[in-house]
Protein backbone atom coordinates (compact mmCIF):
# COMPACT_ATOMS: atom_id res chain seq x y z
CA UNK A 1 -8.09 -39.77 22.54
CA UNK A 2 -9.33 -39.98 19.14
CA UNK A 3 -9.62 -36.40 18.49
CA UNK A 4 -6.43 -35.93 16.91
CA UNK A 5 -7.20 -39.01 14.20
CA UNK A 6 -10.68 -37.49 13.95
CA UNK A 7 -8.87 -34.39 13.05
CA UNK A 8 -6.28 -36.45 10.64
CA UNK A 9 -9.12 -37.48 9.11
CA UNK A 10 -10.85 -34.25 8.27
CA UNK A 11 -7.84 -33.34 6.74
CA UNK A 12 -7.58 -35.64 4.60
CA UNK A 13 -10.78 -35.22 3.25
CA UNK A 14 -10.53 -31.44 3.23
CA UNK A 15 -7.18 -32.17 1.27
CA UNK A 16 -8.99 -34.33 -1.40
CA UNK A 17 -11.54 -31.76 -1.75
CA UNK A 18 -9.12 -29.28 -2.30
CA UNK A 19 -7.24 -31.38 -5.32
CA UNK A 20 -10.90 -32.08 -6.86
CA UNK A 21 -11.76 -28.24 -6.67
CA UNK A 22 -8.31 -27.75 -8.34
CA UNK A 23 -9.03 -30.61 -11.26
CA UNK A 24 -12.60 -28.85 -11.45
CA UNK A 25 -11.23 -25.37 -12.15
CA UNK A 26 -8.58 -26.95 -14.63
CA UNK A 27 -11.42 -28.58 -16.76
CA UNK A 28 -13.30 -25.23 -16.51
CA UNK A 29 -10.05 -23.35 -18.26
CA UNK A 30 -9.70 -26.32 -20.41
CA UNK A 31 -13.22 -25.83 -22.19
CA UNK A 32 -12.81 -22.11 -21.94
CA UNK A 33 -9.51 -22.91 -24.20
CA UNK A 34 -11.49 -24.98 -26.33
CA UNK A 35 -14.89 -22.44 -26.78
CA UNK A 36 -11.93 -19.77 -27.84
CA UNK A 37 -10.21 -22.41 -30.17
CA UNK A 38 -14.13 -22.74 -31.56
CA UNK A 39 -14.30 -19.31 -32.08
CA UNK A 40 -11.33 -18.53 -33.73
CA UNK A 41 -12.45 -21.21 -36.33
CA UNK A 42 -15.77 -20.11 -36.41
CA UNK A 43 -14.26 -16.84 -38.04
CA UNK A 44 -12.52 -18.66 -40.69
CA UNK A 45 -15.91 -20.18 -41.91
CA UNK A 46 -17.44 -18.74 -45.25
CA UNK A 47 -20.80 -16.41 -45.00
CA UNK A 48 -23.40 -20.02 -45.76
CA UNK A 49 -21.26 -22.00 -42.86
CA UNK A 50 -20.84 -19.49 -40.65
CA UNK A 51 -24.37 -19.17 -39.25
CA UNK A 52 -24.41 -23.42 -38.70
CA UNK A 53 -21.05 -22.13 -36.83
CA UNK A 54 -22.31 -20.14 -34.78
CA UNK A 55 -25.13 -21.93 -33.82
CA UNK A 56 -22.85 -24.82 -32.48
CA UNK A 57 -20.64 -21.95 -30.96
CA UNK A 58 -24.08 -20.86 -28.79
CA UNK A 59 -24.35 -24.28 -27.86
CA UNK A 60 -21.15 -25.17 -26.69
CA UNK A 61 -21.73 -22.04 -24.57
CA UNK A 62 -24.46 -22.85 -23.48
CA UNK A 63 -23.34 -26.20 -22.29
CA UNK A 64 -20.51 -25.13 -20.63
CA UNK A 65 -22.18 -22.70 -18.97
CA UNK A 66 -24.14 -25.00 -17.43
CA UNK A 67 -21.66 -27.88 -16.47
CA UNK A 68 -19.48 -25.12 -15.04
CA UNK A 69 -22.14 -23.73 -12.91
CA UNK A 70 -23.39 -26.81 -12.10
CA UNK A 71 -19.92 -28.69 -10.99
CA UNK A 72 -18.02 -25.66 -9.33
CA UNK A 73 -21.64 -25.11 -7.34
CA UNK A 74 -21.32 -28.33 -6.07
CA UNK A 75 -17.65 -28.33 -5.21
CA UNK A 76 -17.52 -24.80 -3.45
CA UNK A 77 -20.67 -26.08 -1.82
CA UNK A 78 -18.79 -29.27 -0.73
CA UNK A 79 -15.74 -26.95 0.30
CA UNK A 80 -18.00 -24.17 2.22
CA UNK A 81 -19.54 -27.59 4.01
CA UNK A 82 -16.46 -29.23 5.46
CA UNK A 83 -15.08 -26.02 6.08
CA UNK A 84 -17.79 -25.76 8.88
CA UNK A 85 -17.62 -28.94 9.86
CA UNK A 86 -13.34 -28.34 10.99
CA UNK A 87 -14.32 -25.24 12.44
CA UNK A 88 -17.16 -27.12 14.39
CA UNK A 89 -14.93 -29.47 14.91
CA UNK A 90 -12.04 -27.67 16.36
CA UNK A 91 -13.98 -25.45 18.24
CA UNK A 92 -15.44 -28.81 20.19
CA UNK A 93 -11.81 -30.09 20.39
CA UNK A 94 -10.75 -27.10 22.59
CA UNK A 95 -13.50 -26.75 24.66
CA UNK A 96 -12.93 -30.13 25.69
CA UNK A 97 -9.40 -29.17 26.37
């Protein structure tokens, strides 16, 4: 019966999902690491720079804000989704058994 490479299959899937969901949270503490490293050196700046700095400093924010929003959104979405979809699945593989 095909059910068991049906299975295989979701698992793979669900396993890739899982690694990009990892990658995705990496590059989320990556540009956290990188909005600190700003903001250390935004501090450094004299009194005429340091309004230009933190200007740039509100828009890197910003922009991560949104990116990271935006992309872990989608992947917990994704996860949540195929989630269902093995439950579903499994729950339709043993009532056929």
């Amino acid at each position: 019966m095909c059910a068991g490479s049906d299975l295989e299959a979701l698992r793979t899937v669900f396993n890739e999902k899982e690694k990009e969901l990892s990658l995705a949270v990496a590059k989320v503490e990556e540009l956290t690491r990188q909005l600190e490293d700003v903001r250390k050196s935004s501090k450094e700046i004299s009194n005429n720079g340091q309004s230009m700095a933190a200007m740039e400093l509100e828009k890197l924010r910003r922009e991560l804000m949104v990116c990271t929003k935006g992309y872990l959104f989608h992947c917990l979405r994704f996860f949540f989704l195929l989630c269902l979809l093995m439950n579903l699945f499994l729950n339709f593989n043993a009532a056929l058994n």
